[in-house]
PDB file of N, CA and C in Angstrom:
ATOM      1  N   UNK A   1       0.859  -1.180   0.000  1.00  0.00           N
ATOM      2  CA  UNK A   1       0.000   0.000   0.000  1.00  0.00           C
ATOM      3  C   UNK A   1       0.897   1.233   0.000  1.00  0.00           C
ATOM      4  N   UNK A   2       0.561   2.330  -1.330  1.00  0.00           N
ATOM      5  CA  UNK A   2       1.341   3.220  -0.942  1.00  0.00           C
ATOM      6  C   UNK A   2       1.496   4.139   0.228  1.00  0.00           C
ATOM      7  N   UNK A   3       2.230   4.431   1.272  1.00  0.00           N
ATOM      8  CA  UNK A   3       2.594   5.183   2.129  1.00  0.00           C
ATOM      9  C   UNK A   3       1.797   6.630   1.846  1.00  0.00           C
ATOM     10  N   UNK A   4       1.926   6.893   1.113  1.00  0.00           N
ATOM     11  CA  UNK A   4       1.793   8.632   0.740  1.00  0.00           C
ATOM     12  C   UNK A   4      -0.169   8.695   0.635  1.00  0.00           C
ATOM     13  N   UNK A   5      -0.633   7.454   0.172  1.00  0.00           N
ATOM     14  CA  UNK A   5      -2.013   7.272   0.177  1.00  0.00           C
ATOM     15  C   UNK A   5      -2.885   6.952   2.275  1.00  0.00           C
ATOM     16  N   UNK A   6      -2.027   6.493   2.249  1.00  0.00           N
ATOM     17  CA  UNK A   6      -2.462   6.220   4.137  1.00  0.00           C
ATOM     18  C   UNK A   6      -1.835   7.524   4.591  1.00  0.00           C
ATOM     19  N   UNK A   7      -0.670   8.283   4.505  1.00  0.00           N
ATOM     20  CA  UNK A   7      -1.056   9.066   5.458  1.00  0.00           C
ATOM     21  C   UNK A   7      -1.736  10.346   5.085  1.00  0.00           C
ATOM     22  N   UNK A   8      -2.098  10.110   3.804  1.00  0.00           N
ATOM     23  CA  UNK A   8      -3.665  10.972   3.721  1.00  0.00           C
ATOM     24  C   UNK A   8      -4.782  10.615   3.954  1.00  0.00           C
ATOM     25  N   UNK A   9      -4.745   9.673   4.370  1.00  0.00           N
ATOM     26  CA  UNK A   9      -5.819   8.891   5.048  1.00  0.00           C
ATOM     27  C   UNK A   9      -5.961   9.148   6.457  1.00  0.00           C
ATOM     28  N   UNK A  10      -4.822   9.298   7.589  1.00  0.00           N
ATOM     29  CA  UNK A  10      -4.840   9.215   8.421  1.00  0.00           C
ATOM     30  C   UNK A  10      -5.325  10.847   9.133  1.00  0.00           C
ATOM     31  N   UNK A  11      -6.667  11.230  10.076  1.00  0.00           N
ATOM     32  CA  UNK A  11      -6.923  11.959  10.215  1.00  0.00           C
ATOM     33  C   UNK A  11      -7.889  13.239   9.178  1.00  0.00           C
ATOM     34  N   UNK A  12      -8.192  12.226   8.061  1.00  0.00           N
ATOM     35  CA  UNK A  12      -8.416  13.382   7.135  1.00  0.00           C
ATOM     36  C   UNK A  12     -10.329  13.186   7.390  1.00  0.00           C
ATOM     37  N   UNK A  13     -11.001  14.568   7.570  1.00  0.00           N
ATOM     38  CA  UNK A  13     -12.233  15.023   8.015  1.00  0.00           C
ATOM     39  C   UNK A  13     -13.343  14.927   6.798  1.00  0.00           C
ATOM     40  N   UNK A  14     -12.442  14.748   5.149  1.00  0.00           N
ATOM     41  CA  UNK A  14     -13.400  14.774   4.364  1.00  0.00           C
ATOM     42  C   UNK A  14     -12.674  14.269   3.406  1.00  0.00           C
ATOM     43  N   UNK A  15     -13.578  13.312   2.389  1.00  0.00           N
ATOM     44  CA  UNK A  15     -13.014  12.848   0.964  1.00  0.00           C
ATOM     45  C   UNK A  15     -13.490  13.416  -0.001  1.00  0.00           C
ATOM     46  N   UNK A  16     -12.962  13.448  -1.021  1.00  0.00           N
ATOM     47  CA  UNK A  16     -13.273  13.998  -2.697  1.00  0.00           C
ATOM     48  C   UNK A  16     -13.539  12.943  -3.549  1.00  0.00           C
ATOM     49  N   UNK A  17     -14.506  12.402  -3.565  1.00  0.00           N
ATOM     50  CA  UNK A  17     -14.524  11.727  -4.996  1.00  0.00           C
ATOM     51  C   UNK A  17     -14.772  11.599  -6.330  1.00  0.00           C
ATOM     52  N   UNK A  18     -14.447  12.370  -7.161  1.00  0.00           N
ATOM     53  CA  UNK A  18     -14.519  12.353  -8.511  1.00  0.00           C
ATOM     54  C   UNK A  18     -15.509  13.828  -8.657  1.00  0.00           C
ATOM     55  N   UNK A  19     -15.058  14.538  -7.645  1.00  0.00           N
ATOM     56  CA  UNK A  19     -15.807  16.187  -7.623  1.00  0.00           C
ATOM     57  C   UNK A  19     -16.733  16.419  -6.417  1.00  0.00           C
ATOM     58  N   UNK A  20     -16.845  15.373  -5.557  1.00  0.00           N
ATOM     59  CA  UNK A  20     -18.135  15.112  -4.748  1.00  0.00           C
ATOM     60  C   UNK A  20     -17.540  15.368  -3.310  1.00  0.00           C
ATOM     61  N   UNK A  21     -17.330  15.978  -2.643  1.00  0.00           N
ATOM     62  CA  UNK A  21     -17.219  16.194  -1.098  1.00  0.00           C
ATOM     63  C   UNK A  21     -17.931  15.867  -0.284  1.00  0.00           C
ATOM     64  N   UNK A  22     -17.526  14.309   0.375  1.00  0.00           N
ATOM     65  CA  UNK A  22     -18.338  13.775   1.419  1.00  0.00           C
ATOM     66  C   UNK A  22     -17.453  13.423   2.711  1.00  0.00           C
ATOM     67  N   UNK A  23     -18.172  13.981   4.296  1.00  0.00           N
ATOM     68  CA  UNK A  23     -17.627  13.737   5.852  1.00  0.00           C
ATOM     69  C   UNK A  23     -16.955  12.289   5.433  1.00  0.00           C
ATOM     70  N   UNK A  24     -15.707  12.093   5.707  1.00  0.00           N
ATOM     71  CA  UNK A  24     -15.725  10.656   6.595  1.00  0.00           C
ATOM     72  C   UNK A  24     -15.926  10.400   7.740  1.00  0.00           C
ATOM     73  N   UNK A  25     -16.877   9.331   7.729  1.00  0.00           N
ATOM     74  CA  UNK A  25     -17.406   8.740   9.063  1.00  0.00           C
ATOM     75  C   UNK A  25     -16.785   7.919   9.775  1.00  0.00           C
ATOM     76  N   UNK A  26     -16.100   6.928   8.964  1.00  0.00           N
ATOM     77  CA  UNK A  26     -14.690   6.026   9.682  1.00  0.00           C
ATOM     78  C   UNK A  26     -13.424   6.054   8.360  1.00  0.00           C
ATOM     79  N   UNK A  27     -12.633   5.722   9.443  1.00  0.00           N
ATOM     80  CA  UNK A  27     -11.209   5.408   8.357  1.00  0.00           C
ATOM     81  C   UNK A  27     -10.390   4.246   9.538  1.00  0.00           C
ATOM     82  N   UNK A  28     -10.038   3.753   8.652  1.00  0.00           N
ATOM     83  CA  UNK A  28      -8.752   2.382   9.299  1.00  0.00           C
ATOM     84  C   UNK A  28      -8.514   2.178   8.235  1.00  0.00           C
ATOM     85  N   UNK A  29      -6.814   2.710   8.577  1.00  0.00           N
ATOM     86  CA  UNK A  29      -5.551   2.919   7.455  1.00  0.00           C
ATOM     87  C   UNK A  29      -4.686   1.334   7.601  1.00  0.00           C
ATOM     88  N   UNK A  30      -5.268   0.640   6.114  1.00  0.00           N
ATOM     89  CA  UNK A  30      -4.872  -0.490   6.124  1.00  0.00           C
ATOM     90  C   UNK A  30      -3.813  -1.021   6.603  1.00  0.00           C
ATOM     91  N   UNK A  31      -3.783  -2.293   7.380  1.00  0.00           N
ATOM     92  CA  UNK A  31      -2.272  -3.272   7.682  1.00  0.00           C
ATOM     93  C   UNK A  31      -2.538  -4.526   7.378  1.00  0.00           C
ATOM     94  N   UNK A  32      -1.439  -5.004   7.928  1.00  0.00           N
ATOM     95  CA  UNK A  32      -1.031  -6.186   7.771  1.00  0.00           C
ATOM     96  C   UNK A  32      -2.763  -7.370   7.939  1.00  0.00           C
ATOM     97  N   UNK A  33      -2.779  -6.791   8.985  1.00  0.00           N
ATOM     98  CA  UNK A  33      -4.648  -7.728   9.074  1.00  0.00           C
ATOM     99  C   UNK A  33      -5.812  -7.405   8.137  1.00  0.00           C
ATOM    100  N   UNK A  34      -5.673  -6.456   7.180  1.00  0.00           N
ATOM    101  CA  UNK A  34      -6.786  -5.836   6.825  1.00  0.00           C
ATOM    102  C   UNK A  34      -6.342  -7.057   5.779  1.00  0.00           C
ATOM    103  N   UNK A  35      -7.726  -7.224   4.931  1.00  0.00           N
ATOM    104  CA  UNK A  35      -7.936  -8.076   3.928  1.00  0.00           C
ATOM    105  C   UNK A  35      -8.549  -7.117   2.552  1.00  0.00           C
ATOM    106  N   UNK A  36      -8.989  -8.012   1.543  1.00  0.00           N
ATOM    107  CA  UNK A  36      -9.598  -7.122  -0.001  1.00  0.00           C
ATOM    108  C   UNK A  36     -10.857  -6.518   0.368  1.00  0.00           C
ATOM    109  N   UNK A  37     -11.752  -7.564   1.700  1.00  0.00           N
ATOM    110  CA  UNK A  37     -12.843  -6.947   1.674  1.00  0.00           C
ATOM    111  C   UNK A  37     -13.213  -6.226   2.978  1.00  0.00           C
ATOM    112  N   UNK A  38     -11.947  -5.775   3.420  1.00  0.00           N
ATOM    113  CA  UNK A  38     -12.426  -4.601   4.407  1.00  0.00           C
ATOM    114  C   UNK A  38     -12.795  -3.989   4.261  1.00  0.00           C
ATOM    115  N   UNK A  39     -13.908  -2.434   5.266  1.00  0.00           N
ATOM    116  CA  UNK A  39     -14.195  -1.662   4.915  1.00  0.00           C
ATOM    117  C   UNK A  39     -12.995  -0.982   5.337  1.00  0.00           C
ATOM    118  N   UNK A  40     -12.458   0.400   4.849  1.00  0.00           N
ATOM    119  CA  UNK A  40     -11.667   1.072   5.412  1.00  0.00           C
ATOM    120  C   UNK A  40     -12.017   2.373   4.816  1.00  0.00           C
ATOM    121  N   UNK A  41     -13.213   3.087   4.302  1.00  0.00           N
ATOM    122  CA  UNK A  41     -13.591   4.176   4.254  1.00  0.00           C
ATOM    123  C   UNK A  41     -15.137   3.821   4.175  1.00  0.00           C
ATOM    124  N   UNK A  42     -15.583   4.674   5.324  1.00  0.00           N
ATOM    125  CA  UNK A  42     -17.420   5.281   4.983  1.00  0.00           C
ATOM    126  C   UNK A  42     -17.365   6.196   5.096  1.00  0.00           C
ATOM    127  N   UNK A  43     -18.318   7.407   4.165  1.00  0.00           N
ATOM    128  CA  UNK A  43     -18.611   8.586   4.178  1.00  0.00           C
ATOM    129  C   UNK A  43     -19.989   9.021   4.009  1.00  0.00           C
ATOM    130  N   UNK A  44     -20.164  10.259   3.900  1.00  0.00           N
ATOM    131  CA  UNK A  44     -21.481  10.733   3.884  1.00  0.00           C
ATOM    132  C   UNK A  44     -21.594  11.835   3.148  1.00  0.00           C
ATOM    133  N   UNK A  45     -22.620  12.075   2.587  1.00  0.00           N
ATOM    134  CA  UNK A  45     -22.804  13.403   1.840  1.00  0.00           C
ATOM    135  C   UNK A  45     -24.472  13.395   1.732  1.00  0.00           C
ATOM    136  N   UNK A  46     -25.209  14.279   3.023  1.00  0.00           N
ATOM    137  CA  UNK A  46     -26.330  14.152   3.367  1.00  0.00           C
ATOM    138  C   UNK A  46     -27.065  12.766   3.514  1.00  0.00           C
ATOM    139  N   UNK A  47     -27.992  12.039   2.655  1.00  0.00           N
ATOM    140  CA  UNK A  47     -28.823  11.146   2.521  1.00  0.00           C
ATOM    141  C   UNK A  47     -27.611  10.116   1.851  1.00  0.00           C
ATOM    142  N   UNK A  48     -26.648  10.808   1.293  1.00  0.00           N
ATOM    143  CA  UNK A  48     -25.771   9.598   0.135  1.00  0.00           C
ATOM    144  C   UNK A  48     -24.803   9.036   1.046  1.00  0.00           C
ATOM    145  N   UNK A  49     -24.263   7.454   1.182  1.00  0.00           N
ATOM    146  CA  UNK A  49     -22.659   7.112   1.550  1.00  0.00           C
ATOM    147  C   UNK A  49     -22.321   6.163   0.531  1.00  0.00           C
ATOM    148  N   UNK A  50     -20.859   6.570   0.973  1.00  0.00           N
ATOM    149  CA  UNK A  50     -20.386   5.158   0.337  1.00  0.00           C
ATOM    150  C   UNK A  50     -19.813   4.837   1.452  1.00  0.00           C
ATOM    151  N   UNK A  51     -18.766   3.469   0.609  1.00  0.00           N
ATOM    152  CA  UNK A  51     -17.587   2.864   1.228  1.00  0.00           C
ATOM    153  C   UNK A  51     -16.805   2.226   0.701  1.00  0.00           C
ATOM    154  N   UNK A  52     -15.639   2.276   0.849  1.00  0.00           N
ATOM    155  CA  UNK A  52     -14.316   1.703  -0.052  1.00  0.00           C
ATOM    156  C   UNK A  52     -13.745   0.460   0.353  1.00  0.00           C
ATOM    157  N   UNK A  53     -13.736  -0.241  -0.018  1.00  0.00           N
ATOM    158  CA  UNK A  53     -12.811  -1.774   0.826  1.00  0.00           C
ATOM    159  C   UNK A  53     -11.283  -1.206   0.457  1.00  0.00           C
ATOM    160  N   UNK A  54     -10.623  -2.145   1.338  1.00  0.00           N
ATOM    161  CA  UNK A  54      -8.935  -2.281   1.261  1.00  0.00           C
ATOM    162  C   UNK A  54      -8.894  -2.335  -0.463  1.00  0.00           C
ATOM    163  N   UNK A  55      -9.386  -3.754  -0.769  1.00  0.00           N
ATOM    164  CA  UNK A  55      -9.053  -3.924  -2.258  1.00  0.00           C
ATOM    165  C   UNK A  55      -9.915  -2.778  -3.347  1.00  0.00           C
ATOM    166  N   UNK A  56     -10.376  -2.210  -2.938  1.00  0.00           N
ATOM    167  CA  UNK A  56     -10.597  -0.350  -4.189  1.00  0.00           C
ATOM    168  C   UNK A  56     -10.098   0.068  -4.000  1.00  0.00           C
ATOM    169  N   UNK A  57      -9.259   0.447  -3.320  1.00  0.00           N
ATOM    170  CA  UNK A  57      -8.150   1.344  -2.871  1.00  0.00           C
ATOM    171  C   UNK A  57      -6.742   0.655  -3.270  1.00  0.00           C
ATOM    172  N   UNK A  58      -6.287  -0.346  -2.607  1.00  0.00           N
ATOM    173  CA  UNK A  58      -5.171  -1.116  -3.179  1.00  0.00           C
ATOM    174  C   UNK A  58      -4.565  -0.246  -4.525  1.00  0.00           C
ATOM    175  N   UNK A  59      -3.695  -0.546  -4.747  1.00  0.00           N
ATOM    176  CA  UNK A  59      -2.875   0.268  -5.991  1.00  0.00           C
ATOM    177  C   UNK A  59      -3.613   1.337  -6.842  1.00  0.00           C
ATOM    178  N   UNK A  60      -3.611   2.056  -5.987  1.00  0.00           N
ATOM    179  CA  UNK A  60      -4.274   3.514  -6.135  1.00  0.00           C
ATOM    180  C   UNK A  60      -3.420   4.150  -6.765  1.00  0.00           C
ATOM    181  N   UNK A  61      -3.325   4.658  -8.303  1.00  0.00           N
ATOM    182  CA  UNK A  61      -2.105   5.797  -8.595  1.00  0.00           C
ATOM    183  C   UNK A  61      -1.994   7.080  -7.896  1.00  0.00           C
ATOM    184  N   UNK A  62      -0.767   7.556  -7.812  1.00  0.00           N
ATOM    185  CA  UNK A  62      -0.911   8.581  -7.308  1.00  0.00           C
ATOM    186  C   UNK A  62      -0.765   9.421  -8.712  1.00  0.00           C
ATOM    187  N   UNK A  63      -1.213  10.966  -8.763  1.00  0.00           N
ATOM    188  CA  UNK A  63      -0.969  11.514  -9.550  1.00  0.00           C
ATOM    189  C   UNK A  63      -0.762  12.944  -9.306  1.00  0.00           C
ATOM    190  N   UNK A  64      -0.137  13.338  -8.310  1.00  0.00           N
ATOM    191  CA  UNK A  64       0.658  14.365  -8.002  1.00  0.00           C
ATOM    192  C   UNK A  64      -0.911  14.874  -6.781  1.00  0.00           C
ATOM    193  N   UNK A  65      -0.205  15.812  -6.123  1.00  0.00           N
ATOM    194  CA  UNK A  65      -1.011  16.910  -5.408  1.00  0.00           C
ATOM    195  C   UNK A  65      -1.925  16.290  -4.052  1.00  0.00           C
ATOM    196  N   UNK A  66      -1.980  14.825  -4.226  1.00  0.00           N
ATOM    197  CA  UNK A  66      -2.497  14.392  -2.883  1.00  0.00           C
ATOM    198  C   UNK A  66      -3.832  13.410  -3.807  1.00  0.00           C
ATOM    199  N   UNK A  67      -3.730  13.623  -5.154  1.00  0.00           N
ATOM    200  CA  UNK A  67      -4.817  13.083  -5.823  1.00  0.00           C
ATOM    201  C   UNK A  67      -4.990  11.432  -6.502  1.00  0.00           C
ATOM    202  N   UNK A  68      -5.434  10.311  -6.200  1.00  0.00           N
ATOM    203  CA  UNK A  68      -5.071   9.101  -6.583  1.00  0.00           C
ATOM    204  C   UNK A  68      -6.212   8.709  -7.420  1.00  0.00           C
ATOM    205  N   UNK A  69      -6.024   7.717  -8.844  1.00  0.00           N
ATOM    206  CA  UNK A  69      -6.748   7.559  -9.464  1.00  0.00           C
ATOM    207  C   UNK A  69      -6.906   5.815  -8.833  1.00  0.00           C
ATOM    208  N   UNK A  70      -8.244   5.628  -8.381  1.00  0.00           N
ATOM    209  CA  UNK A  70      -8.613   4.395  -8.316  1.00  0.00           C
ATOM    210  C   UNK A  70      -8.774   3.167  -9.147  1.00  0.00           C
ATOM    211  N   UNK A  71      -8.084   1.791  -9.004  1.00  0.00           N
ATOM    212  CA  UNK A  71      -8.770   0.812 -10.391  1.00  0.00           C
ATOM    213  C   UNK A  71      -9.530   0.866 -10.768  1.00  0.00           C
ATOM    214  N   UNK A  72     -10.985   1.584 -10.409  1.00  0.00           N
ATOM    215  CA  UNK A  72     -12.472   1.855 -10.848  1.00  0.00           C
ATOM    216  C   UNK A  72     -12.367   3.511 -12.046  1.00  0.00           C
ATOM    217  N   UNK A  73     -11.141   4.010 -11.735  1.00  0.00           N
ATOM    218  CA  UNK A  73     -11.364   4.927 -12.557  1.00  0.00           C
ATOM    219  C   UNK A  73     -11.564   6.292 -11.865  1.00  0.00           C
ATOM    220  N   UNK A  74     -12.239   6.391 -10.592  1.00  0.00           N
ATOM    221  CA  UNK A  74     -12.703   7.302  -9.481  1.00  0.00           C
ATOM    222  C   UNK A  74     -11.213   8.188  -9.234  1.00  0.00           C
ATOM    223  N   UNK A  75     -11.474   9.114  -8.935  1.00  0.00           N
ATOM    224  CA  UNK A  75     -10.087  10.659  -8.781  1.00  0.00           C
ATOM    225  C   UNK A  75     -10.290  10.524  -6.864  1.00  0.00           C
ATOM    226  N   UNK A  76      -9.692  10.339  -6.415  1.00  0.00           N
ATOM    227  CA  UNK A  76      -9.933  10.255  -4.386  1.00  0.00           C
ATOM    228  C   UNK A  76      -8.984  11.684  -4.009  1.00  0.00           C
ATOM    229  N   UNK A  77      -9.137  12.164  -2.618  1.00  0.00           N
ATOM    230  CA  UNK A  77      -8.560  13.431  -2.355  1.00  0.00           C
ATOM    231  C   UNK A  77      -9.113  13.180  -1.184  1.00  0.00           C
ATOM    232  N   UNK A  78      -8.022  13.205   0.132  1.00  0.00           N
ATOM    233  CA  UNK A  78      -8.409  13.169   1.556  1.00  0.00           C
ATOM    234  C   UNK A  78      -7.966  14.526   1.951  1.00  0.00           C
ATOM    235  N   UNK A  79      -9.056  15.449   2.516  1.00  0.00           N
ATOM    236  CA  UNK A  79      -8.545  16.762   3.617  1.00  0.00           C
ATOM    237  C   UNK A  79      -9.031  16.667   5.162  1.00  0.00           C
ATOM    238  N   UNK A  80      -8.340  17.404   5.431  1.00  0.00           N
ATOM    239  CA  UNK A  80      -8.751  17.383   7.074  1.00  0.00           C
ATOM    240  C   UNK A  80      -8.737  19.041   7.331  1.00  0.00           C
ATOM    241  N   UNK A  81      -9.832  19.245   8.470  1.00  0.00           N
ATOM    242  CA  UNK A  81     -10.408  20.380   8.803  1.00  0.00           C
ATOM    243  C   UNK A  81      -9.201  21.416   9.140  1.00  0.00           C
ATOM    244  N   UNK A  82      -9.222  22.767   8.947  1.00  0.00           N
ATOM    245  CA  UNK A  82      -7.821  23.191   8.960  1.00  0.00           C
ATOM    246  C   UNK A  82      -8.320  24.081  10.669  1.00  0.00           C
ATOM    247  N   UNK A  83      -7.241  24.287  11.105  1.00  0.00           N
ATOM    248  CA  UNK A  83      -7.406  24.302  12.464  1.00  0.00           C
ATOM    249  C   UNK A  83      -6.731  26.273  12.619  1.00  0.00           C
ATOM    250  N   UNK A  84      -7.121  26.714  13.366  1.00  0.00           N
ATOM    251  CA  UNK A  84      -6.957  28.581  13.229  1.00  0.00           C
ATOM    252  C   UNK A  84      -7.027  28.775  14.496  1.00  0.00           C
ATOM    253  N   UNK A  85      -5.553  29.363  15.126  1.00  0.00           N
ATOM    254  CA  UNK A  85      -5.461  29.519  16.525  1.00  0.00           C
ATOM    255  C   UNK A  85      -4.945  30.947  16.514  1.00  0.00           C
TER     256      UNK A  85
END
């Protein structure tokens, strides 16, 4: 699993998918125990969720900027809430 894909995973408050900005509701940043059909992303976007297993995610390209193209074809983008002190 690429590195650079989990630790945008780790902590991040909202996903992008393919233009669509939805809360994540859970994340568990795959290991060694996780399998193809884990869940390791649910989100929300009002009435809509999804969820991603280990294996949709699995060899995710990266393609610069924090942006990974999924085997399905899907564009992913993890942010987290920016914090102002």
């Amino acid at each position: 699993m690429d590195h650079r894909l989990t630790d945008s995973m780790r902590d991040a408050d909202f996903v992008l998918i393919d233009g669509v900005v939805f809360r994540t509701d859970y994340l568990r940043i795959p290991d060694e125990d996780t399998v193809a059909d884990d869940v390791v992303l649910e989100a929300t976007r009002g009435e809509r969720e999804i969820a991603l297993t280990r294996g949709e995610i699995e060899g995710a390209e990266f393609l610069g900027e924090g942006v990974y193209r999924l085997k399905s074809g899907a564009l992913l983008r993890f942010f987290s809430t920016a914090t102002v002190h």
